[in-house]
PDB file of N, CA and C in Angstrom:
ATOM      1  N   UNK A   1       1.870  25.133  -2.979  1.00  0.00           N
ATOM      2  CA  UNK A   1       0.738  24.549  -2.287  1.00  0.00           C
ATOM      3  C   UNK A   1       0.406  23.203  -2.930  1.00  0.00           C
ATOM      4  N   UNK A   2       0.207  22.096  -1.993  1.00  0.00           N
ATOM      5  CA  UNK A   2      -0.198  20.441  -2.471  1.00  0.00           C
ATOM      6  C   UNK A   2      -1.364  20.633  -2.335  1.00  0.00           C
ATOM      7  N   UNK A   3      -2.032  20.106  -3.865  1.00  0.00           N
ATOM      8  CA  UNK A   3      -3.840  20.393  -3.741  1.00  0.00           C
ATOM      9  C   UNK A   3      -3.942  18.677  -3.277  1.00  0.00           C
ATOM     10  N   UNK A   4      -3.063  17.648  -3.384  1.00  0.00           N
ATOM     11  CA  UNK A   4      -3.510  16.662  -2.911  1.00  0.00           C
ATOM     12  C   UNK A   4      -2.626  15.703  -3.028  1.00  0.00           C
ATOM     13  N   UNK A   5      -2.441  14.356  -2.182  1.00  0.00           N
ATOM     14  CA  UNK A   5      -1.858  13.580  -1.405  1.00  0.00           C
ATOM     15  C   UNK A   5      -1.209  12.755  -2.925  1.00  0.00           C
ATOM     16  N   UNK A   6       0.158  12.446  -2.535  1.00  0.00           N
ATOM     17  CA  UNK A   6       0.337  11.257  -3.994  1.00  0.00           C
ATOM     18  C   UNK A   6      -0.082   9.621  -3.068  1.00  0.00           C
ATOM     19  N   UNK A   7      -0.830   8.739  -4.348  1.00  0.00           N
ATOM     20  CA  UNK A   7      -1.355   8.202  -3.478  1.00  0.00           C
ATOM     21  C   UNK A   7      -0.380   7.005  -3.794  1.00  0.00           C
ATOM     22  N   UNK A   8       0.174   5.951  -3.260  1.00  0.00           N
ATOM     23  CA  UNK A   8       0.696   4.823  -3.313  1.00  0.00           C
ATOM     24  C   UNK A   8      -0.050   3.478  -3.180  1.00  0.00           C
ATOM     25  N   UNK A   9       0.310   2.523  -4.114  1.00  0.00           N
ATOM     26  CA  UNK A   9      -0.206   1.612  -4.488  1.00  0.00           C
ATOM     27  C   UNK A   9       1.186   0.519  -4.190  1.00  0.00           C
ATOM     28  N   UNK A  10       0.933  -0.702  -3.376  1.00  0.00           N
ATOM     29  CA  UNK A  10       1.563  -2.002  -3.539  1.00  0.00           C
ATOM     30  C   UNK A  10       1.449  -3.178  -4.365  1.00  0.00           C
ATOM     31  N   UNK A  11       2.221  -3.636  -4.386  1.00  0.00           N
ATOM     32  CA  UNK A  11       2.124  -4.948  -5.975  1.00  0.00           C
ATOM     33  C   UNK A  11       3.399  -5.659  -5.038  1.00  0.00           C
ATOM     34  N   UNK A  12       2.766  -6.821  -4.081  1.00  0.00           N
ATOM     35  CA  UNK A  12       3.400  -7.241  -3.232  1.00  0.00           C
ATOM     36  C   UNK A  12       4.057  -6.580  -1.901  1.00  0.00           C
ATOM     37  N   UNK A  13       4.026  -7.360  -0.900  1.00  0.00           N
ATOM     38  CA  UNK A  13       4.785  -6.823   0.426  1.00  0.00           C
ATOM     39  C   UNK A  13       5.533  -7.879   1.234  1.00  0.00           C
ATOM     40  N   UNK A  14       6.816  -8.300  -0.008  1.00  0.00           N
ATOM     41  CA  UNK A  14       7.346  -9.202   0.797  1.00  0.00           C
ATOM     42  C   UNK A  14       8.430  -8.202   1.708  1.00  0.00           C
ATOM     43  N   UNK A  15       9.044  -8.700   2.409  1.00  0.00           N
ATOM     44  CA  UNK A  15      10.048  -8.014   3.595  1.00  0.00           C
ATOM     45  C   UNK A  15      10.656  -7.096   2.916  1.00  0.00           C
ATOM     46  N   UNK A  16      11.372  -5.900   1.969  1.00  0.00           N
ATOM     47  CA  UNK A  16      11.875  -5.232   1.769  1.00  0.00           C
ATOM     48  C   UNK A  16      10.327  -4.255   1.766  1.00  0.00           C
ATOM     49  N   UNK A  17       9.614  -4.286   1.347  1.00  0.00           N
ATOM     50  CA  UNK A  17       8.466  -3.470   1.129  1.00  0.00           C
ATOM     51  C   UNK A  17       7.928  -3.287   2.779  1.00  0.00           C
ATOM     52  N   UNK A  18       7.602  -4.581   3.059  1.00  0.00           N
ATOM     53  CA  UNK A  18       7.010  -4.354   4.374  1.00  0.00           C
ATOM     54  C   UNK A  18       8.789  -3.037   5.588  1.00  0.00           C
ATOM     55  N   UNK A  19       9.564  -3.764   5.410  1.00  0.00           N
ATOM     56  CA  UNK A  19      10.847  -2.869   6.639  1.00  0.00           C
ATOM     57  C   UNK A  19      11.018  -1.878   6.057  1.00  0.00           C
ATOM     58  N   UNK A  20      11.301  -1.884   4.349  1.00  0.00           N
ATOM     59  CA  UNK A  20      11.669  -0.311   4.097  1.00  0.00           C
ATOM     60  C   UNK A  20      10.478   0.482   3.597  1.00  0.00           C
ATOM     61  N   UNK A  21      10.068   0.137   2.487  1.00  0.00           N
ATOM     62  CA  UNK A  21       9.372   1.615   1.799  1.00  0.00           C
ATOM     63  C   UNK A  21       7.711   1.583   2.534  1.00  0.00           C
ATOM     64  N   UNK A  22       6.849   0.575   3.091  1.00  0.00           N
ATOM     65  CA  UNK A  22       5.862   1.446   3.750  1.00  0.00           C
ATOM     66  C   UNK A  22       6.582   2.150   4.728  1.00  0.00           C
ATOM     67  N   UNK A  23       6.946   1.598   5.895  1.00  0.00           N
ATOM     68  CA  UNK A  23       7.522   2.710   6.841  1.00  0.00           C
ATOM     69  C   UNK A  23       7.620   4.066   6.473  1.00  0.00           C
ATOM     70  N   UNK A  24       8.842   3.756   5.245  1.00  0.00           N
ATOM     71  CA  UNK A  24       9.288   5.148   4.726  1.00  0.00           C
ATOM     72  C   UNK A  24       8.146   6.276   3.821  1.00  0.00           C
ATOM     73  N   UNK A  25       7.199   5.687   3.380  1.00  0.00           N
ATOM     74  CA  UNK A  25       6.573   6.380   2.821  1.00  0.00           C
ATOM     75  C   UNK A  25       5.139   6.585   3.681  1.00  0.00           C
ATOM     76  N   UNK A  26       5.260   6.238   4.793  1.00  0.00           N
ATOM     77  CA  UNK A  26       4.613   6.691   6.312  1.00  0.00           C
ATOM     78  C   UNK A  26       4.590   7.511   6.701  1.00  0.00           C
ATOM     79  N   UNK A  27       6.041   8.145   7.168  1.00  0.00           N
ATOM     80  CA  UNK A  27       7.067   9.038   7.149  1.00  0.00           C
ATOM     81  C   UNK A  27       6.610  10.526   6.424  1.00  0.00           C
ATOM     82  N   UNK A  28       6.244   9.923   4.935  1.00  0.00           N
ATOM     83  CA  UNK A  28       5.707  11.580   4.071  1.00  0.00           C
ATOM     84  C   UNK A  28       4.522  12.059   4.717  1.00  0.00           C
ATOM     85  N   UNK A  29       4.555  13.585   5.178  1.00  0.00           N
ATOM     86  CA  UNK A  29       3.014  13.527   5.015  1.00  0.00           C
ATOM     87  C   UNK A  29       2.072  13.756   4.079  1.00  0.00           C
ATOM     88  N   UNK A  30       2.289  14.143   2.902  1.00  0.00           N
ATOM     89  CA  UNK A  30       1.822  14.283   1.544  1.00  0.00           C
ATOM     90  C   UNK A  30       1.751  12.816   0.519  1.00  0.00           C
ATOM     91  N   UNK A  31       1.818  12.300   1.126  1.00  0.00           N
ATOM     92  CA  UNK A  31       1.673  10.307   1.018  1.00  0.00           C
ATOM     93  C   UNK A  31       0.689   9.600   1.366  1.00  0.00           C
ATOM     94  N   UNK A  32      -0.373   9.215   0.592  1.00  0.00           N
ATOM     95  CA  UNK A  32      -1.377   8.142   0.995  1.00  0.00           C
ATOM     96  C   UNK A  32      -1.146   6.619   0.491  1.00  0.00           C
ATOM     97  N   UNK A  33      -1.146   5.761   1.771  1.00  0.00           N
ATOM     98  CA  UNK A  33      -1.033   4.228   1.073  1.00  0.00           C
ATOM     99  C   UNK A  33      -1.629   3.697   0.655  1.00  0.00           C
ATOM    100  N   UNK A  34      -2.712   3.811  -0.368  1.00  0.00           N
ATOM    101  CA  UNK A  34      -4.096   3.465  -1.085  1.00  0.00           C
ATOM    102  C   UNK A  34      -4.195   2.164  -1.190  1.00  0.00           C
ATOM    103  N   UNK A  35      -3.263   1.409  -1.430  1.00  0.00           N
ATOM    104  CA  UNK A  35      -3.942  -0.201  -2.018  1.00  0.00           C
ATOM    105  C   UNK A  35      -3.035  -0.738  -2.254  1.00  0.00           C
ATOM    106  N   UNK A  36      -3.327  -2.207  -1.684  1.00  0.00           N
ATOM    107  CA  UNK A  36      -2.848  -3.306  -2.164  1.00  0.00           C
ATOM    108  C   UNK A  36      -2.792  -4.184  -2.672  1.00  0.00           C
ATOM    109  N   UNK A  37      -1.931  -5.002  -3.050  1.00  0.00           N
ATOM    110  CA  UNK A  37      -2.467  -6.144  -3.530  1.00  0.00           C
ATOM    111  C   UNK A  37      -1.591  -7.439  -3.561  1.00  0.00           C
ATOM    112  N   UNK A  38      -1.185  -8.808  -3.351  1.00  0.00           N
ATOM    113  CA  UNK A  38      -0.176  -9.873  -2.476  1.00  0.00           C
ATOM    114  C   UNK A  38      -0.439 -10.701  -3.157  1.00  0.00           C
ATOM    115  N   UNK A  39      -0.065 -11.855  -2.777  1.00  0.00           N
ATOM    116  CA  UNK A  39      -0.070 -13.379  -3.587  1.00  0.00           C
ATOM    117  C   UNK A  39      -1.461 -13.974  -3.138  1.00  0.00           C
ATOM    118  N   UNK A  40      -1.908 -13.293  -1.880  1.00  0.00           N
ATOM    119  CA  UNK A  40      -3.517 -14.119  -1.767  1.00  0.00           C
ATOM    120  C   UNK A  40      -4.387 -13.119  -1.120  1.00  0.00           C
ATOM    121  N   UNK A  41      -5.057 -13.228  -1.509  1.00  0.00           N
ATOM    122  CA  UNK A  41      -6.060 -11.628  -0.896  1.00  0.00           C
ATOM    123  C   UNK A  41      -5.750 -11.535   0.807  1.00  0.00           C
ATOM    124  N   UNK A  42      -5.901 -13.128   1.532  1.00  0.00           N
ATOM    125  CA  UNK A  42      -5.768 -12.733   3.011  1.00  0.00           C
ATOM    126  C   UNK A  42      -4.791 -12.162   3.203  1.00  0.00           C
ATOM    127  N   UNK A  43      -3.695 -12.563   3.040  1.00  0.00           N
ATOM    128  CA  UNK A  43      -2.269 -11.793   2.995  1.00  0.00           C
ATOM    129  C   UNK A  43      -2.256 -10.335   2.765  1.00  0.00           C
ATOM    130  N   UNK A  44      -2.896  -9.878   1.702  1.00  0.00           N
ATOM    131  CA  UNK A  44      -3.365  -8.301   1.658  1.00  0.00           C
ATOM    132  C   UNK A  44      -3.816  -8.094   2.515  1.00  0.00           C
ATOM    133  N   UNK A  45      -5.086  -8.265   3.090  1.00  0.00           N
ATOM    134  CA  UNK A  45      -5.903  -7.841   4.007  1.00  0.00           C
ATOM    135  C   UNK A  45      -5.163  -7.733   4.977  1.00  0.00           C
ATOM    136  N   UNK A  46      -4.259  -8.541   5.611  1.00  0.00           N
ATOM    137  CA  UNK A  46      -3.994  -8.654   6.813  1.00  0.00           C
ATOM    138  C   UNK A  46      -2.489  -7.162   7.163  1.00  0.00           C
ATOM    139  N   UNK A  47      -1.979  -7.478   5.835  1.00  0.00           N
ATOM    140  CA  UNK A  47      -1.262  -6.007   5.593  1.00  0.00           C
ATOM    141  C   UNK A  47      -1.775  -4.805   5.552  1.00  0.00           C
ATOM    142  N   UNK A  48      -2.902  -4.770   4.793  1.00  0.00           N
ATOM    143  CA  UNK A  48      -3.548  -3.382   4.810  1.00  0.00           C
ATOM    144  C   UNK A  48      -4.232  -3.133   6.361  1.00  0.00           C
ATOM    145  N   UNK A  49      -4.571  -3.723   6.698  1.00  0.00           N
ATOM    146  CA  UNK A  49      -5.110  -3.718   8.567  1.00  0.00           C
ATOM    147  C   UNK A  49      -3.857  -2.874   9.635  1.00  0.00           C
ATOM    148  N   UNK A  50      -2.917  -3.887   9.202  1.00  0.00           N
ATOM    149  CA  UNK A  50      -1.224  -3.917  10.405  1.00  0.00           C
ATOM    150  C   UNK A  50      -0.970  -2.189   9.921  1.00  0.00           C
ATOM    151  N   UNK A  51      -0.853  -2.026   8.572  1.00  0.00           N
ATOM    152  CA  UNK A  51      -0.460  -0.937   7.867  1.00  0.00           C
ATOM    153  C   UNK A  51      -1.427   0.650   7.707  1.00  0.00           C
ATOM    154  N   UNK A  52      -2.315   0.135   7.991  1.00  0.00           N
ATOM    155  CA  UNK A  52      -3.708   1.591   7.740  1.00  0.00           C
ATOM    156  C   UNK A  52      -4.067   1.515   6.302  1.00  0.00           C
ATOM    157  N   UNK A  53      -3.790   0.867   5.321  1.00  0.00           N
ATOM    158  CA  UNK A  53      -3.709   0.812   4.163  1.00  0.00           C
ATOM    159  C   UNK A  53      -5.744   0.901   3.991  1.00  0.00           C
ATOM    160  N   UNK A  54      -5.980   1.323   3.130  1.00  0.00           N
ATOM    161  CA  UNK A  54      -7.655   1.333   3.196  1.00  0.00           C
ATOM    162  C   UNK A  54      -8.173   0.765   2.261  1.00  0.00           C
ATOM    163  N   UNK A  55      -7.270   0.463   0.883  1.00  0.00           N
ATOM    164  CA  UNK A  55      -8.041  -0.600   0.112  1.00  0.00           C
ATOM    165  C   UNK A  55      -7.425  -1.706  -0.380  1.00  0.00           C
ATOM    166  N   UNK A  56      -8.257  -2.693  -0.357  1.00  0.00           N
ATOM    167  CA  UNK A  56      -7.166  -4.083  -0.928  1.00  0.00           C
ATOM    168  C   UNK A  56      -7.412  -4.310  -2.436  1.00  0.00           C
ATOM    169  N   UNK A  57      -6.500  -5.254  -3.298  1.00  0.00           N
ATOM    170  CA  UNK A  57      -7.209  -5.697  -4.684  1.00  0.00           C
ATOM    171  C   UNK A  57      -6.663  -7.130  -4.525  1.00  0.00           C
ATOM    172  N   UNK A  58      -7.791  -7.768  -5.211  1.00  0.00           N
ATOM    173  CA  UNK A  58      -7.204  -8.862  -5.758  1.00  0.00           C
ATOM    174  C   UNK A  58      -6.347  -9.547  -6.415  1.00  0.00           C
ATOM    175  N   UNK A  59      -5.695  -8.740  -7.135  1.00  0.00           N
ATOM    176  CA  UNK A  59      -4.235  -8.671  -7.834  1.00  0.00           C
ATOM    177  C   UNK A  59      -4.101  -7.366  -8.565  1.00  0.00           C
ATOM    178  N   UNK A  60      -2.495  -7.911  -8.742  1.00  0.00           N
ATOM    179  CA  UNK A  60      -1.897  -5.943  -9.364  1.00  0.00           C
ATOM    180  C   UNK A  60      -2.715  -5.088 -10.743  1.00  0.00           C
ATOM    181  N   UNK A  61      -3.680  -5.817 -11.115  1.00  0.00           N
ATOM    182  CA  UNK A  61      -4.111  -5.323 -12.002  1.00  0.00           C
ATOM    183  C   UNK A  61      -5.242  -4.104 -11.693  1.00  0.00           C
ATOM    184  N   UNK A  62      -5.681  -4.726 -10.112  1.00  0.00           N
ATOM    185  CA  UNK A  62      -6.735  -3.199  -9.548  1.00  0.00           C
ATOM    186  C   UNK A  62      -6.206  -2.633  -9.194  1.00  0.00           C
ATOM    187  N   UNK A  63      -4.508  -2.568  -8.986  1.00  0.00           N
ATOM    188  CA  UNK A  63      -3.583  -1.503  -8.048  1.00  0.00           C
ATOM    189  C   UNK A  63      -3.500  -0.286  -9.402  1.00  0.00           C
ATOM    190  N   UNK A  64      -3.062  -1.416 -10.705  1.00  0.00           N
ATOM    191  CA  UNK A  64      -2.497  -0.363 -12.109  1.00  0.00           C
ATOM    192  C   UNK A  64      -3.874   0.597 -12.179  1.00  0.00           C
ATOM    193  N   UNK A  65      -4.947   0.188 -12.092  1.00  0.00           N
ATOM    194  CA  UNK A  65      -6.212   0.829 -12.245  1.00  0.00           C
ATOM    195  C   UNK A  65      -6.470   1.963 -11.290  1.00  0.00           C
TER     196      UNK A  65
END
């Protein structure tokens, strides 16, 4: 029994991230895409929107957190 979701964190989404591993880790259902974080916050935002992603950071240091 899964008492709860593994949650995933991004630290960039250039094109291998964006075609392969969100998709793929879409795919799990025991997979949450928690947060991101890109070279400029809009760029996050605009990924976490396209993606369902629910939280953004300002850089990878709120993702490690």
């Amino acid at each position: 029994m899964i008492l709860s979701k593994l949650r995933i964190g991004f630290i960039g989404t250039g094109a291998n991230t964006r075609k392969m591993h969100i998709p793929g880790f879409q795919k799990c259902e025991d997979v949450e895409l928690s947060i991101v974080a890109n070279r400029s916050l809009e760029s996050a935002q605009a990924v976490a929107k396209r993606e369902g992603i629910k939280r953004v950071a300002k850089d990878w240091r709120a993702v490690v957190e």
